[in-house]
PDB file of N, CA and C in Angstrom:
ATOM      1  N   UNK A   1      18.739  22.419  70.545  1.00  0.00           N
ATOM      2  CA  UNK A   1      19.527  22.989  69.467  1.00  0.00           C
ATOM      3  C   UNK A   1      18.650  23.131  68.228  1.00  0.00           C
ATOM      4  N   UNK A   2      18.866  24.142  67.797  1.00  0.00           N
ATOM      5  CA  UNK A   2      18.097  24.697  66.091  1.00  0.00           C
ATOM      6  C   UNK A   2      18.299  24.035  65.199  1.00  0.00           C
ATOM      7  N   UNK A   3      17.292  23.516  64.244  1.00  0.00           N
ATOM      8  CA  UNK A   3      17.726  22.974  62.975  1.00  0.00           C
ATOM      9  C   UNK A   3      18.758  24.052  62.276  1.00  0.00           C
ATOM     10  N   UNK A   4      19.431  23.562  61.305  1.00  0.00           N
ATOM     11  CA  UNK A   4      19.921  24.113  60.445  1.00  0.00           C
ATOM     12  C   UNK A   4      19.005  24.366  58.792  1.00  0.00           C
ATOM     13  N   UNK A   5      18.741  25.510  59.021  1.00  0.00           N
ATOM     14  CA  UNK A   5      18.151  26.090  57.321  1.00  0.00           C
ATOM     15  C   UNK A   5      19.046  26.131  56.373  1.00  0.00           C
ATOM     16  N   UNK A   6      19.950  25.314  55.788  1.00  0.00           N
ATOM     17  CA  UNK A   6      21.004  25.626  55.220  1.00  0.00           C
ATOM     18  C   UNK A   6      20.358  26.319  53.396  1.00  0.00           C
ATOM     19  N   UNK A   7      19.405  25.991  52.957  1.00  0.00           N
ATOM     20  CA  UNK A   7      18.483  27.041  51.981  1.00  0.00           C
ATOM     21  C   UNK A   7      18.386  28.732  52.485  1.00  0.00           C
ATOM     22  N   UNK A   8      17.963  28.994  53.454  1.00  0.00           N
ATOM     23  CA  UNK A   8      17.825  30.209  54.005  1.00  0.00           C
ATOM     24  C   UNK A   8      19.332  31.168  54.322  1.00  0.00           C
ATOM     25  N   UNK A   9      20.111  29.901  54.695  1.00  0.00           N
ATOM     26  CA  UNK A   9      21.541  30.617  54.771  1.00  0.00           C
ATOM     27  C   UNK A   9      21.616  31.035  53.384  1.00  0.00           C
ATOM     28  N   UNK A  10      22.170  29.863  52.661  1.00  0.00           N
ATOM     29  CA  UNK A  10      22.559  30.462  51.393  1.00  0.00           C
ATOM     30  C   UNK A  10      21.842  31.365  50.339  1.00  0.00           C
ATOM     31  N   UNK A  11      20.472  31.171  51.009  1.00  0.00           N
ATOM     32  CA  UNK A  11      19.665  32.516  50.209  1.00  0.00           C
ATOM     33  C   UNK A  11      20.507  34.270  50.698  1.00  0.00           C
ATOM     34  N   UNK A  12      20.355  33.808  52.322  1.00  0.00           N
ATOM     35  CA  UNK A  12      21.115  35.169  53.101  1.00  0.00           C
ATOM     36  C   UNK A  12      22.652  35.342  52.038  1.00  0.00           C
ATOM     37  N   UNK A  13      23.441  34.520  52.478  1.00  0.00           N
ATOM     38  CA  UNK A  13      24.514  34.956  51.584  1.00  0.00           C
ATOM     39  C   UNK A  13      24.639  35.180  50.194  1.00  0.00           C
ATOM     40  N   UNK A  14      23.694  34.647  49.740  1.00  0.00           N
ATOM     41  CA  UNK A  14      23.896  34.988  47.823  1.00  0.00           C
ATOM     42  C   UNK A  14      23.420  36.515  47.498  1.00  0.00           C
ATOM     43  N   UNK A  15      22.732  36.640  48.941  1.00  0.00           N
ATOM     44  CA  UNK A  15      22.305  38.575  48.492  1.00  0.00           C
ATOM     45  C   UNK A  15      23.036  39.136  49.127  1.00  0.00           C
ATOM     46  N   UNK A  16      24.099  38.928  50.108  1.00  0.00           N
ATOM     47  CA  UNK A  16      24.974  39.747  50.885  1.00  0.00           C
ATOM     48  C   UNK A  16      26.042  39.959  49.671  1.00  0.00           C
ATOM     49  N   UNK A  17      25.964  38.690  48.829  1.00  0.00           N
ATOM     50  CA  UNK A  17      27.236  38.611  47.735  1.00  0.00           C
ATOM     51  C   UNK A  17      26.981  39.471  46.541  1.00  0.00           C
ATOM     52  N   UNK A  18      25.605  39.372  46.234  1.00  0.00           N
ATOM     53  CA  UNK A  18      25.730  40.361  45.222  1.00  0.00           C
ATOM     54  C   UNK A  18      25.160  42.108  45.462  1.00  0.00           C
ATOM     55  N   UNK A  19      24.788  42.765  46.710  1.00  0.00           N
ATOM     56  CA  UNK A  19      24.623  43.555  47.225  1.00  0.00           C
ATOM     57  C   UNK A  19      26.054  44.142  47.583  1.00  0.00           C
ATOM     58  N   UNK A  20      26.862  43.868  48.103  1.00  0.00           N
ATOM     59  CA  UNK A  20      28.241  43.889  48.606  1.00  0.00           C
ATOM     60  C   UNK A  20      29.425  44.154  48.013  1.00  0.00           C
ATOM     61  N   UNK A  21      29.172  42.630  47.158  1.00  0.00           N
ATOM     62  CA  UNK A  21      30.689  42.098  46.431  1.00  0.00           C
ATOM     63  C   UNK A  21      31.601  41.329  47.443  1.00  0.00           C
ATOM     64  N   UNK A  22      32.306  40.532  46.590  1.00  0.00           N
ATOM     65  CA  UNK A  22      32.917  39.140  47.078  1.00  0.00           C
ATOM     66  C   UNK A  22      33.651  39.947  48.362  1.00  0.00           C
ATOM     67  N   UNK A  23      34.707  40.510  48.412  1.00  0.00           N
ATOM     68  CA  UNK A  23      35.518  41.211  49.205  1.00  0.00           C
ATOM     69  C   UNK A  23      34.947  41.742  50.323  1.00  0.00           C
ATOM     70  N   UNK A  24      34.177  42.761  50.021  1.00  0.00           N
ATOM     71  CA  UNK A  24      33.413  43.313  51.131  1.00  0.00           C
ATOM     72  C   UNK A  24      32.491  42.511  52.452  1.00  0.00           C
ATOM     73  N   UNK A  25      31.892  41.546  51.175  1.00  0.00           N
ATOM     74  CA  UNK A  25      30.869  40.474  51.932  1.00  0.00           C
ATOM     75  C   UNK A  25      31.459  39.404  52.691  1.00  0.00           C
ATOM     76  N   UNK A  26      32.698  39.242  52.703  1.00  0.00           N
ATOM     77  CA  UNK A  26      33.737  38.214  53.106  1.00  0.00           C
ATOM     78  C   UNK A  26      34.092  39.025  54.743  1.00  0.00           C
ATOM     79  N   UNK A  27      34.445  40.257  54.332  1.00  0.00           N
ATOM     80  CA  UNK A  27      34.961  40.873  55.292  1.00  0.00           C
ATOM     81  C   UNK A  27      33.957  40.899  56.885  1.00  0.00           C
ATOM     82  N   UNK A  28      32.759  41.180  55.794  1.00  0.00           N
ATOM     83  CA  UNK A  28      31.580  41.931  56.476  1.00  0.00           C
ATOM     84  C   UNK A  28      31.035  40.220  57.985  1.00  0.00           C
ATOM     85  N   UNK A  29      30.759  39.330  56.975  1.00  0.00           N
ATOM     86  CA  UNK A  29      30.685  38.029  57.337  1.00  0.00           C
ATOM     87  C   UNK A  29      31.855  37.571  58.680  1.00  0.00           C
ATOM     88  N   UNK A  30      33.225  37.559  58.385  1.00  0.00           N
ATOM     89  CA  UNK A  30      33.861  36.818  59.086  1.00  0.00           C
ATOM     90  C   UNK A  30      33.965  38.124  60.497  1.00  0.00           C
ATOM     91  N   UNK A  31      33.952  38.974  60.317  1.00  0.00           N
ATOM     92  CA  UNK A  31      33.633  40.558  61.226  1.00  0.00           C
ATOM     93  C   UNK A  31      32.859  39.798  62.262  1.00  0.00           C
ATOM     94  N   UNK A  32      31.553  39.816  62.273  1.00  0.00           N
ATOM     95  CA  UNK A  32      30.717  39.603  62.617  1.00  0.00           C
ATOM     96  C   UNK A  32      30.618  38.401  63.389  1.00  0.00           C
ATOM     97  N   UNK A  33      30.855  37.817  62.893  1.00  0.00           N
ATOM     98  CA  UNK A  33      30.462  36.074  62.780  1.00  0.00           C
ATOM     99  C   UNK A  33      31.257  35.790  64.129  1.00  0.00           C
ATOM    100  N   UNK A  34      31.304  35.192  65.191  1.00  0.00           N
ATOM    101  CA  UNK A  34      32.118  34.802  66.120  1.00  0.00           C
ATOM    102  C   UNK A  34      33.103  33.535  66.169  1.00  0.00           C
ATOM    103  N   UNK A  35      34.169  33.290  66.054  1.00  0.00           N
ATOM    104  CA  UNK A  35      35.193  32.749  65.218  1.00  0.00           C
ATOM    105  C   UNK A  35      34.622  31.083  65.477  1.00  0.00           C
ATOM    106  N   UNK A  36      33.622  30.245  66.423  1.00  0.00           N
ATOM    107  CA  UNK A  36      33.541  29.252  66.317  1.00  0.00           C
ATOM    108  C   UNK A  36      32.514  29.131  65.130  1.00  0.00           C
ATOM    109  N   UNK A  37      31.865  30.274  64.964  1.00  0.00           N
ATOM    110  CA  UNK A  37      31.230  29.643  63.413  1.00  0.00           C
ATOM    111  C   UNK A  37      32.066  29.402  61.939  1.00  0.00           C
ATOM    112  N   UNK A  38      33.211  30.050  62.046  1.00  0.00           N
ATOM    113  CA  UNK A  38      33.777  30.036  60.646  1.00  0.00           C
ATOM    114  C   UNK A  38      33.729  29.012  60.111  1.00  0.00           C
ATOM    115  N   UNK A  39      34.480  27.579  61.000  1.00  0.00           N
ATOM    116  CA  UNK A  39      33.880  26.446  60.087  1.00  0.00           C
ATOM    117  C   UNK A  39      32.716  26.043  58.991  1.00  0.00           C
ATOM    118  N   UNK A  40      31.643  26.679  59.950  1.00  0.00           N
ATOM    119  CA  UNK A  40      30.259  26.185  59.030  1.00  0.00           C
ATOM    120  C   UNK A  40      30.297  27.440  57.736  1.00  0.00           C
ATOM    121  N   UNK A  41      30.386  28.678  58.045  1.00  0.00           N
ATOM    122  CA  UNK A  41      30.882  30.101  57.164  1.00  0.00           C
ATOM    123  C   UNK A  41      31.684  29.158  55.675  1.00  0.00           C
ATOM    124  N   UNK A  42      32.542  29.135  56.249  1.00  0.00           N
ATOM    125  CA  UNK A  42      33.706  28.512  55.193  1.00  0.00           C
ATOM    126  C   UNK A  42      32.871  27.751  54.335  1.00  0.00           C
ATOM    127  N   UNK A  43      32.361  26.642  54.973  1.00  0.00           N
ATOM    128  CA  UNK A  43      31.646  25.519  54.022  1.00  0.00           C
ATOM    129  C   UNK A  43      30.712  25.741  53.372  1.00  0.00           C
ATOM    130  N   UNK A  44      29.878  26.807  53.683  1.00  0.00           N
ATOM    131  CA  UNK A  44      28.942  28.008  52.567  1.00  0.00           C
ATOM    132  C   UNK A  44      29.510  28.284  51.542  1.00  0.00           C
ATOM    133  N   UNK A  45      31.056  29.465  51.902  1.00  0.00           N
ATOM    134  CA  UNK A  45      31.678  30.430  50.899  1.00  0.00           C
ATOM    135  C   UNK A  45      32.194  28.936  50.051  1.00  0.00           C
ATOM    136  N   UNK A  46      32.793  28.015  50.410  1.00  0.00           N
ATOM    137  CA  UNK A  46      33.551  27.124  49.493  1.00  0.00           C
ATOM    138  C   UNK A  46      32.239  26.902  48.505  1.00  0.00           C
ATOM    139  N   UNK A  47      31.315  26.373  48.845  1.00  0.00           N
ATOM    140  CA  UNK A  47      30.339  25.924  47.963  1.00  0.00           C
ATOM    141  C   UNK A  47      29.945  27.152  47.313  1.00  0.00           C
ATOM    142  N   UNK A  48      30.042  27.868  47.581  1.00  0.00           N
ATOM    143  CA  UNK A  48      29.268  29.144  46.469  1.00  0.00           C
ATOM    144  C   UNK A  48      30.414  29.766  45.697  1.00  0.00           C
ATOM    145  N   UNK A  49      31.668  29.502  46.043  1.00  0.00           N
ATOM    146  CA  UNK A  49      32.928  29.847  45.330  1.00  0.00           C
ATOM    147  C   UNK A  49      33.145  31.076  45.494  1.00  0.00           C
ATOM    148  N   UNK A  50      33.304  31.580  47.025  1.00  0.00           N
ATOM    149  CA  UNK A  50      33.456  32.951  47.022  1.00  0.00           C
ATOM    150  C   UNK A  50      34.750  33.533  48.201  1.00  0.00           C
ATOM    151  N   UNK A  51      35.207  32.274  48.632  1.00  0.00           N
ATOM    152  CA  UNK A  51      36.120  32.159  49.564  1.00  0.00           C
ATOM    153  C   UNK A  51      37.434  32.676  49.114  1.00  0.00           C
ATOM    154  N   UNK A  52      38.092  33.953  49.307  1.00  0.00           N
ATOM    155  CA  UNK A  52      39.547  33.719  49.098  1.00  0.00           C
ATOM    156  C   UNK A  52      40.435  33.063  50.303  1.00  0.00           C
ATOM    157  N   UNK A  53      41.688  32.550  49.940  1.00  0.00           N
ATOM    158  CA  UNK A  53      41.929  32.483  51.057  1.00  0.00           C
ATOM    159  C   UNK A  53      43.239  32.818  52.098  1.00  0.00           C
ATOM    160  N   UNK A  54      42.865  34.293  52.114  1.00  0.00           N
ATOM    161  CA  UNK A  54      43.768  34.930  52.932  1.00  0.00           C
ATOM    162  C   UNK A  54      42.058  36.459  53.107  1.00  0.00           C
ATOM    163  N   UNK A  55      41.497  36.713  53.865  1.00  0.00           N
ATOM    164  CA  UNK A  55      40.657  37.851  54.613  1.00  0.00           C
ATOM    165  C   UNK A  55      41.458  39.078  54.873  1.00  0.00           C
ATOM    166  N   UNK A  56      42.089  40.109  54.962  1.00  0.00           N
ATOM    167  CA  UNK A  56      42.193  40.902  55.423  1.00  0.00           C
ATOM    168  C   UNK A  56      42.009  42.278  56.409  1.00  0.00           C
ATOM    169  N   UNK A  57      42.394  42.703  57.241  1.00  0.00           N
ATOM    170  CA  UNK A  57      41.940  43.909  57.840  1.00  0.00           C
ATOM    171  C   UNK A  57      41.121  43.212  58.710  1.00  0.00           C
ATOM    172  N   UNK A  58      40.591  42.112  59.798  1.00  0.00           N
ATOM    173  CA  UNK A  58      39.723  41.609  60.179  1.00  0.00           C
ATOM    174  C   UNK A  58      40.869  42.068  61.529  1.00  0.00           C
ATOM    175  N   UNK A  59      40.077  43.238  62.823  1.00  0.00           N
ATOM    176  CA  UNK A  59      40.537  43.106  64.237  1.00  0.00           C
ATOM    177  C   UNK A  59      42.096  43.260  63.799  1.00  0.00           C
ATOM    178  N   UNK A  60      42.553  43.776  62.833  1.00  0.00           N
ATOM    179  CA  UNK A  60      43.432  44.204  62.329  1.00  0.00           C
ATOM    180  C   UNK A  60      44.988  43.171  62.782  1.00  0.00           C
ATOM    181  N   UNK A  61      44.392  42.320  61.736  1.00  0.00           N
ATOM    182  CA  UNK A  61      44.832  40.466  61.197  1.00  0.00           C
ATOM    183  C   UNK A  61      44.495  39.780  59.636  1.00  0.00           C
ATOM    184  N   UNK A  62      45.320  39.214  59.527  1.00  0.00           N
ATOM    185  CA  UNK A  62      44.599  38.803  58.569  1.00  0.00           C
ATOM    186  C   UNK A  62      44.591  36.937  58.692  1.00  0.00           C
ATOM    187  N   UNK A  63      43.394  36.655  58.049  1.00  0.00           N
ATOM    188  CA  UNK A  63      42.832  35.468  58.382  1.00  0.00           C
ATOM    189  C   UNK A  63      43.018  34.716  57.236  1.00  0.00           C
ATOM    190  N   UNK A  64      43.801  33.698  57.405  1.00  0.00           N
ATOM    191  CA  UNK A  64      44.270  32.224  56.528  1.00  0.00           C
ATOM    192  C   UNK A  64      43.562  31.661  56.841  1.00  0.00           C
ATOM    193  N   UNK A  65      41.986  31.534  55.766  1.00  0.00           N
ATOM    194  CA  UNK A  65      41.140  30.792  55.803  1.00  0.00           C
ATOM    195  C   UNK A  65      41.305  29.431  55.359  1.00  0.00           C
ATOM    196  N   UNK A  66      42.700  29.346  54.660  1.00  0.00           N
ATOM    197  CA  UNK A  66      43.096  27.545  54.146  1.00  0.00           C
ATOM    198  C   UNK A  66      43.256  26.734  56.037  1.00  0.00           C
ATOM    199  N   UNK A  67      43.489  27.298  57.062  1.00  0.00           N
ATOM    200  CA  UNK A  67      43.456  27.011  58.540  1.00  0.00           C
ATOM    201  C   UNK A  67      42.315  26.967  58.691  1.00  0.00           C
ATOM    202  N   UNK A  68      41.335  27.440  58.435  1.00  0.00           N
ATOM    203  CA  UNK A  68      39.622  26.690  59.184  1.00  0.00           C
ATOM    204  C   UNK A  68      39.315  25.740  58.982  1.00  0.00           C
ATOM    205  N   UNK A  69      38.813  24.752  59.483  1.00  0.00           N
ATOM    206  CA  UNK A  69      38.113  23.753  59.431  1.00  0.00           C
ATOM    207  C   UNK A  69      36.744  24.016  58.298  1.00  0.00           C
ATOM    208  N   UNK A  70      36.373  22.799  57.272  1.00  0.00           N
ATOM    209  CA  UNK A  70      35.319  22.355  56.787  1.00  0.00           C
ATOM    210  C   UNK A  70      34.547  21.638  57.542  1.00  0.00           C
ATOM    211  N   UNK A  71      33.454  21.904  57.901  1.00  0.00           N
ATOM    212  CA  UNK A  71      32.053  21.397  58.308  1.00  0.00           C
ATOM    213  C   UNK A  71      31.617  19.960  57.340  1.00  0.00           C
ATOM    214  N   UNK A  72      32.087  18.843  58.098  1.00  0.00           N
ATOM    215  CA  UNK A  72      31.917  17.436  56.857  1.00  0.00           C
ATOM    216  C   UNK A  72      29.940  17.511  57.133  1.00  0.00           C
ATOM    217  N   UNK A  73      29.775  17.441  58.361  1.00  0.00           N
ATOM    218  CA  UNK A  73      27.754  17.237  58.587  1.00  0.00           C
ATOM    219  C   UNK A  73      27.608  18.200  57.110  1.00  0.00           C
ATOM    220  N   UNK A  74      28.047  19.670  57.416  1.00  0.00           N
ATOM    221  CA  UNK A  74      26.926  20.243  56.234  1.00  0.00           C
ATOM    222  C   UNK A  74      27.796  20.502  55.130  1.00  0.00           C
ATOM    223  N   UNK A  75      28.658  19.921  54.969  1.00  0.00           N
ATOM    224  CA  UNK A  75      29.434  19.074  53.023  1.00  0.00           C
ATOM    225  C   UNK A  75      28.116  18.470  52.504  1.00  0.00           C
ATOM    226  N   UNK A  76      27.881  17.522  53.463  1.00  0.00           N
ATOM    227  CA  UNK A  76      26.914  15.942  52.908  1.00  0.00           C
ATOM    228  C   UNK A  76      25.136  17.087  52.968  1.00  0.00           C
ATOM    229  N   UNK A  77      25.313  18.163  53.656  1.00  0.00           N
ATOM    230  CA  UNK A  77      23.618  18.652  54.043  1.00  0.00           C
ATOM    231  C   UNK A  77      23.578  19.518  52.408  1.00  0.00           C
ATOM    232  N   UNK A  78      24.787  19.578  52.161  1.00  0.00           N
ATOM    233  CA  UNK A  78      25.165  20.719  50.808  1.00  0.00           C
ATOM    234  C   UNK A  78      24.677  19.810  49.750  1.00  0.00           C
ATOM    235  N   UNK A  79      25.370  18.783  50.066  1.00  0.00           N
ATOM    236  CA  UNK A  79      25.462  18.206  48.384  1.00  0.00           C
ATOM    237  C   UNK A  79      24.359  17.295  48.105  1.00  0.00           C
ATOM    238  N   UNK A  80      23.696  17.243  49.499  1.00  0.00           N
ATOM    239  CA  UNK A  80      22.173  16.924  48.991  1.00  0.00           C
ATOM    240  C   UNK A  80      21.214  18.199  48.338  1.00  0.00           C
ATOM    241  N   UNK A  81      21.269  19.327  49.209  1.00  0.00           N
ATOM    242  CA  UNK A  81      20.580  20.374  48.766  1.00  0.00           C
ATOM    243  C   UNK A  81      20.627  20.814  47.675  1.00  0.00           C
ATOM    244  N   UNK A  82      22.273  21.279  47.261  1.00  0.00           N
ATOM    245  CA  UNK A  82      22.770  21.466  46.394  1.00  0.00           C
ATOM    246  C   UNK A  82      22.840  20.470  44.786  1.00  0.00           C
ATOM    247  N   UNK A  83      22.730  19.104  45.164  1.00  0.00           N
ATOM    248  CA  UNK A  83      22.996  18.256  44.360  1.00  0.00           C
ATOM    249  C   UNK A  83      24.562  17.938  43.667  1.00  0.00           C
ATOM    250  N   UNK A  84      25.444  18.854  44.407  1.00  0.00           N
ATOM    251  CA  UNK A  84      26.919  18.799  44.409  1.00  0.00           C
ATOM    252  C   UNK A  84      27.492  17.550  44.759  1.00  0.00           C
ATOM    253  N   UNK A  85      28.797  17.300  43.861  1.00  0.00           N
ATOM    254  CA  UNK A  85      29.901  16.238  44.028  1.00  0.00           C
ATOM    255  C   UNK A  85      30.928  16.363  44.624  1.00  0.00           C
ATOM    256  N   UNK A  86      30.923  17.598  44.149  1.00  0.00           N
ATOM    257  CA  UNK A  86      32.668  18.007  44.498  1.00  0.00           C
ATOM    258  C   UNK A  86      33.311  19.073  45.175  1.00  0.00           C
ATOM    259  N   UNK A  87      32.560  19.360  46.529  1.00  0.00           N
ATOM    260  CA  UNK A  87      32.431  20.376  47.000  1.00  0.00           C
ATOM    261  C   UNK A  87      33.273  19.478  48.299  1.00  0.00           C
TER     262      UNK A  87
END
């Protein structure tokens, strides 16, 4: 199994976010993404504050992201990286 780059992720997403916009990049992300990753997804967007939580138009559904699971391993991989408390 792969380490986790969790720097490299959030580099990836902070330019999808401002290339995009919150909405689009949300859409574009959970699209894509195959639904056992959302957990770890989520625990990105929460920390970067970009999560709404209701997705729309996704496979034509909409996704109550307050129902995904938070990723506790990369909370604690965040708030070291990050230097976050309260995430």
């Amino acid at each position: 199994k792969g380490e986790l780059k969790d720097r490299l992720i959030t580099n990836h997403l902070i330019l999808l976010y401002n290339i995009f916009g919150v909405e689009p990049a949300t859409k574009i992300l959970f699209f894509k993404l195959d639904e056992k990753y959302w957990p770890l997804l989520k625990t990105f967007l929460v920390g970067l504050n970009v999560l709404p939580d209701v997705i729309t138009g996704i496979s034509n559904k909409d996704i109550n992201t307050v129902e995904i699971e938070i990723d506790q391993n990369i909370v604690e991989r965040l708030r070291q990286t990050w230097e976050l408390r309260d995430l």
